[in-house]
C-alpha atoms as a PDB file:
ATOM      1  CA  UNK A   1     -28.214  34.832  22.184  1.00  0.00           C
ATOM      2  CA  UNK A   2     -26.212  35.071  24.943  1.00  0.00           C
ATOM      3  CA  UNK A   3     -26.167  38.978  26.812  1.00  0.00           C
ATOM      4  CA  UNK A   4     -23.193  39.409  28.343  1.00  0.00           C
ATOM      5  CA  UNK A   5     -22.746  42.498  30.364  1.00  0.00           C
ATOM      6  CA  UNK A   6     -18.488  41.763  30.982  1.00  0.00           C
ATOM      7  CA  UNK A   7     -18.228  43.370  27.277  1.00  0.00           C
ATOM      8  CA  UNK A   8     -19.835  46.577  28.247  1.00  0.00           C
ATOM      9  CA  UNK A   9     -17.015  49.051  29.256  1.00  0.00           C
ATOM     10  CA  UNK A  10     -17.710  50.277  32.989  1.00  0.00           C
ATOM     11  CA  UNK A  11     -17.569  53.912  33.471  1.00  0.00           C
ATOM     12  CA  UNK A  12     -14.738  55.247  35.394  1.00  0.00           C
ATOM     13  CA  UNK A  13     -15.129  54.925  39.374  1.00  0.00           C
ATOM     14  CA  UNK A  14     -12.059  56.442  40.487  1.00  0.00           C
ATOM     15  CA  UNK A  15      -9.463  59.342  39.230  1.00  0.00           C
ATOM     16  CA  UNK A  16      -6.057  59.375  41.436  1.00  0.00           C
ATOM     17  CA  UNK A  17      -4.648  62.732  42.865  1.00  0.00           C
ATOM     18  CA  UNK A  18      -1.960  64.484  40.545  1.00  0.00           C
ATOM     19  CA  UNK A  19       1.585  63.877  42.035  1.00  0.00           C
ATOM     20  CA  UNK A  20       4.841  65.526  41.742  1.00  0.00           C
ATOM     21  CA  UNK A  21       5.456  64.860  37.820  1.00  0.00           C
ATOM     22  CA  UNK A  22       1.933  65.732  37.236  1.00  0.00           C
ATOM     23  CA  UNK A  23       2.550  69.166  38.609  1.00  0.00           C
ATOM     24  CA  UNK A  24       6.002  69.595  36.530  1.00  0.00           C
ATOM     25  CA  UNK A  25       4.576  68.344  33.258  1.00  0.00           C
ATOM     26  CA  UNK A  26       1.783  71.042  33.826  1.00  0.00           C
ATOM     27  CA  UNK A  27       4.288  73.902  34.749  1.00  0.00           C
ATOM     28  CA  UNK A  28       6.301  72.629  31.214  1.00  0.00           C
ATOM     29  CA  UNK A  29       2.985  73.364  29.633  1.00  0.00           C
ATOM     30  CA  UNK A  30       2.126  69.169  28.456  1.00  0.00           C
ATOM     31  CA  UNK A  31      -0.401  69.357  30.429  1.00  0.00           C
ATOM     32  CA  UNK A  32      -3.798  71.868  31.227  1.00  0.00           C
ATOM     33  CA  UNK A  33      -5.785  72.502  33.672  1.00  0.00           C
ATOM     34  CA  UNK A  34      -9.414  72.307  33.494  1.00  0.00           C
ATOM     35  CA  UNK A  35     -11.919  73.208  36.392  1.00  0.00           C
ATOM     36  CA  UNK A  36     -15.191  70.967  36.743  1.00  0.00           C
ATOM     37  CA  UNK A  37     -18.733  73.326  35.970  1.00  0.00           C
ATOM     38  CA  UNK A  38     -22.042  71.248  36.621  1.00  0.00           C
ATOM     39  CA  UNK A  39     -23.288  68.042  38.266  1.00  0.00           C
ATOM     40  CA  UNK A  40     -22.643  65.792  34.846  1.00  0.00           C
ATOM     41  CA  UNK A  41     -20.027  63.327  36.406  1.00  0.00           C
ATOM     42  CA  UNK A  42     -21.111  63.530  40.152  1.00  0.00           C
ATOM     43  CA  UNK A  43     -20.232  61.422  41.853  1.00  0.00           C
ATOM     44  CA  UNK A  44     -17.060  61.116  40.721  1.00  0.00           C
ATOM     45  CA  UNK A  45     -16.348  65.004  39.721  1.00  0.00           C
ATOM     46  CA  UNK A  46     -17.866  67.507  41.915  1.00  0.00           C
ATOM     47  CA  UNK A  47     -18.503  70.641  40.301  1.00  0.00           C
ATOM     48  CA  UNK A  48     -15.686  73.061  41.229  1.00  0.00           C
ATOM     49  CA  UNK A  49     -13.052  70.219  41.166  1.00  0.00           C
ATOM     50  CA  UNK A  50     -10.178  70.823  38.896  1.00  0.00           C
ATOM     51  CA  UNK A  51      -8.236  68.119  36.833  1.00  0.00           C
ATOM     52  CA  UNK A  52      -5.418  67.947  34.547  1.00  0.00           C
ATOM     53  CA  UNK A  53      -5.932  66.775  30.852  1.00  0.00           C
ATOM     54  CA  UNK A  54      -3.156  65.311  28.337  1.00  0.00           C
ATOM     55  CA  UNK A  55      -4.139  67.496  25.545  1.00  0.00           C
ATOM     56  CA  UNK A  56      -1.592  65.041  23.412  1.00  0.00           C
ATOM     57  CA  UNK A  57      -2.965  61.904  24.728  1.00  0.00           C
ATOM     58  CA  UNK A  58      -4.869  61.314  21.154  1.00  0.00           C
ATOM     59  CA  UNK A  59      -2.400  62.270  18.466  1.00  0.00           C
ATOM     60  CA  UNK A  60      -0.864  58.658  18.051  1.00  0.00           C
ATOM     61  CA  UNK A  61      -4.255  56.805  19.314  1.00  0.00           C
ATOM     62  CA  UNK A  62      -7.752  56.646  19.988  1.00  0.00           C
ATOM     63  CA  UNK A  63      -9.363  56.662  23.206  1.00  0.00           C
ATOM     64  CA  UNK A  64     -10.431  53.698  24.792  1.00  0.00           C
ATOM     65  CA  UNK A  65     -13.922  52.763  26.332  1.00  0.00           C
ATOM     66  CA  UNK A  66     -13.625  53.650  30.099  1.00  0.00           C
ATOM     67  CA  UNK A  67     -11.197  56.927  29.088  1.00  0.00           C
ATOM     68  CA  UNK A  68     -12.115  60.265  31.104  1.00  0.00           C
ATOM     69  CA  UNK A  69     -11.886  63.265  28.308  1.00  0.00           C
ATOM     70  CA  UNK A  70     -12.543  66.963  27.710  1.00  0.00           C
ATOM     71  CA  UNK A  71     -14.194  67.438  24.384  1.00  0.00           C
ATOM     72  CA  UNK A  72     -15.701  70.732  22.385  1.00  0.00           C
ATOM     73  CA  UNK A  73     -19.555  70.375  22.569  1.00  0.00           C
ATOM     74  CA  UNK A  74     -20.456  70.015  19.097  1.00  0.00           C
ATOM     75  CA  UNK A  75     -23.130  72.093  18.672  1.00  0.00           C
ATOM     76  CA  UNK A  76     -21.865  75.233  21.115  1.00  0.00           C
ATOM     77  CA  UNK A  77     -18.353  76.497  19.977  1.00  0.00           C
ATOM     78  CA  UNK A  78     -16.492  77.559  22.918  1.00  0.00           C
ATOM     79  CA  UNK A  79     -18.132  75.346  25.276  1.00  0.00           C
ATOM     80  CA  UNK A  80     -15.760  72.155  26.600  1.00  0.00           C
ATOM     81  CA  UNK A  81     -17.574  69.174  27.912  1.00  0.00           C
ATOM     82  CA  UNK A  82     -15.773  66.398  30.720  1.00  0.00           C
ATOM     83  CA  UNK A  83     -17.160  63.127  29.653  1.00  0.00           C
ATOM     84  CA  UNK A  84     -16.200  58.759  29.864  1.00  0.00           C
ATOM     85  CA  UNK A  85     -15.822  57.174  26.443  1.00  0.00           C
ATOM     86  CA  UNK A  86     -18.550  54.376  25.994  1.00  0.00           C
ATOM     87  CA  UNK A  87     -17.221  53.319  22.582  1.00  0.00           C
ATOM     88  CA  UNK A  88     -15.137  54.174  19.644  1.00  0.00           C
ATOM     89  CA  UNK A  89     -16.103  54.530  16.334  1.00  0.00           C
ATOM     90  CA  UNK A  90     -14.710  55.462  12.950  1.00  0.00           C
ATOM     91  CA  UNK A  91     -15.783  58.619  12.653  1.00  0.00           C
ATOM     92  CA  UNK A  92     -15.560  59.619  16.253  1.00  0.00           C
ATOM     93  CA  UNK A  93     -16.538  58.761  20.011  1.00  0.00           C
ATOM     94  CA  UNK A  94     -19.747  58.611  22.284  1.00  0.00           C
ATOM     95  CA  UNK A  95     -19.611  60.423  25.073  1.00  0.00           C
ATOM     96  CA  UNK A  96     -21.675  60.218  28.126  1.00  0.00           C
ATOM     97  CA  UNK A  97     -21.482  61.724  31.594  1.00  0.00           C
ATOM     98  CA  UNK A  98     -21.634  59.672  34.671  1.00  0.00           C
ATOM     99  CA  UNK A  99     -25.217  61.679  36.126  1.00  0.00           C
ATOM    100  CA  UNK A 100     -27.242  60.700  33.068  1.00  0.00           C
ATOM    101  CA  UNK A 101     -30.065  62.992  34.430  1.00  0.00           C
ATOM    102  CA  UNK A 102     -27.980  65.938  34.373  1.00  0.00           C
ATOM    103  CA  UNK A 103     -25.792  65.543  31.723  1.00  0.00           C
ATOM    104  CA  UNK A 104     -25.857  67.169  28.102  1.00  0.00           C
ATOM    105  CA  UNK A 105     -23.549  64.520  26.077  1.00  0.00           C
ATOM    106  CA  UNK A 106     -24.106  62.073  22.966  1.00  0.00           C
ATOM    107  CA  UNK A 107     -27.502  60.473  23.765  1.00  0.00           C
ATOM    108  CA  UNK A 108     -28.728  64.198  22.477  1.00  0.00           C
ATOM    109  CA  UNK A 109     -25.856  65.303  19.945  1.00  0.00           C
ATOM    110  CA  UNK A 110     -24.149  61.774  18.952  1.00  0.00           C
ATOM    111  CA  UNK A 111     -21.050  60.976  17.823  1.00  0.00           C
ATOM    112  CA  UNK A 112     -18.259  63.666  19.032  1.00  0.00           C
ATOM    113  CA  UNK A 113     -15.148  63.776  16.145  1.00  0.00           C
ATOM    114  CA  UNK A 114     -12.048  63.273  16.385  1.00  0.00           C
ATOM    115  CA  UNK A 115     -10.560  66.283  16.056  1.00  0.00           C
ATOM    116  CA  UNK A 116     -13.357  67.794  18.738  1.00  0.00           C
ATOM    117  CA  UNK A 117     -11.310  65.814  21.707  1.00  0.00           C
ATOM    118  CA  UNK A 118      -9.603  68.275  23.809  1.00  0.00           C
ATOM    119  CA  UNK A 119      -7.635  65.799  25.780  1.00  0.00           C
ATOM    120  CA  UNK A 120      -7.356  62.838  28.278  1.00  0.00           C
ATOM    121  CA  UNK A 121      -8.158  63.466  32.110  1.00  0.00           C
ATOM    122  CA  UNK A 122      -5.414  62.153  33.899  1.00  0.00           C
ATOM    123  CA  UNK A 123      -5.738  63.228  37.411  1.00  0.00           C
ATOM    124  CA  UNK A 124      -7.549  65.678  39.819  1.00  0.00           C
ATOM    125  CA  UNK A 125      -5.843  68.439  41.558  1.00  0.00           C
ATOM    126  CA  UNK A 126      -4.153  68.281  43.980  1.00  0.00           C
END
């Protein structure tokens, strides 16, 4: 058997800066802000960095392996996780963060539903 690594999705290495339509799409409300708490995605998210998610981004699709999201913790209401998509599945998605020593994500809860996706990341601020 054959292991080829091409069909693993690579976790995301780069998040562009939000421009002008970003900014007007979050003042209309389509789109929220969401500040960065912890060292779980260093190095791409510092902690303190702020991005903008697409809290519609989901409704017509599923993510995509490689996808940036903001997702409820599953086992700590209230609490909102940023995490990549490694894969899809039918009942939900795994979720990992890019610092896999200091991130809480599905290695320890697994799958995260559907409906527990927040929204896509689609930029940083500013």
């Amino acid at each position: 058997m054959e292991n080829n690594l091409s069909n693993f999705p690579q976790p995301p290495s780069q998040l562009r800066h939000s421009q002008f339509t970003d900014l007007v799409l979050w003042l209309l409300r389509q789109r929220r802000r969401f500040r960065v708490v912890g060292a779980s995605m260093l190095p791409l998210l510092e902690p303190g960095v702020e991005v903008l998610i697409d809290p519609s981004a989901y409704r017509q699709q599923r993510p995509q392996p490689g996808d940036l999201v903001v997702a409820d913790h599953p086992r700590q209401p209230g609490l909102l996780l940023i995490k990549w998509v490694v894969y899809v599945d039918a009942d939900g998605c795994f979720l990992q963060g890019l610092n896999a020593m200091e991130s809480t994500d599905s290695r320890k809860f697994g799958l995260v539903p559907w409906a527990g996706l927040v929204g896509q990341v689609v930029c940083r601020l500013p």
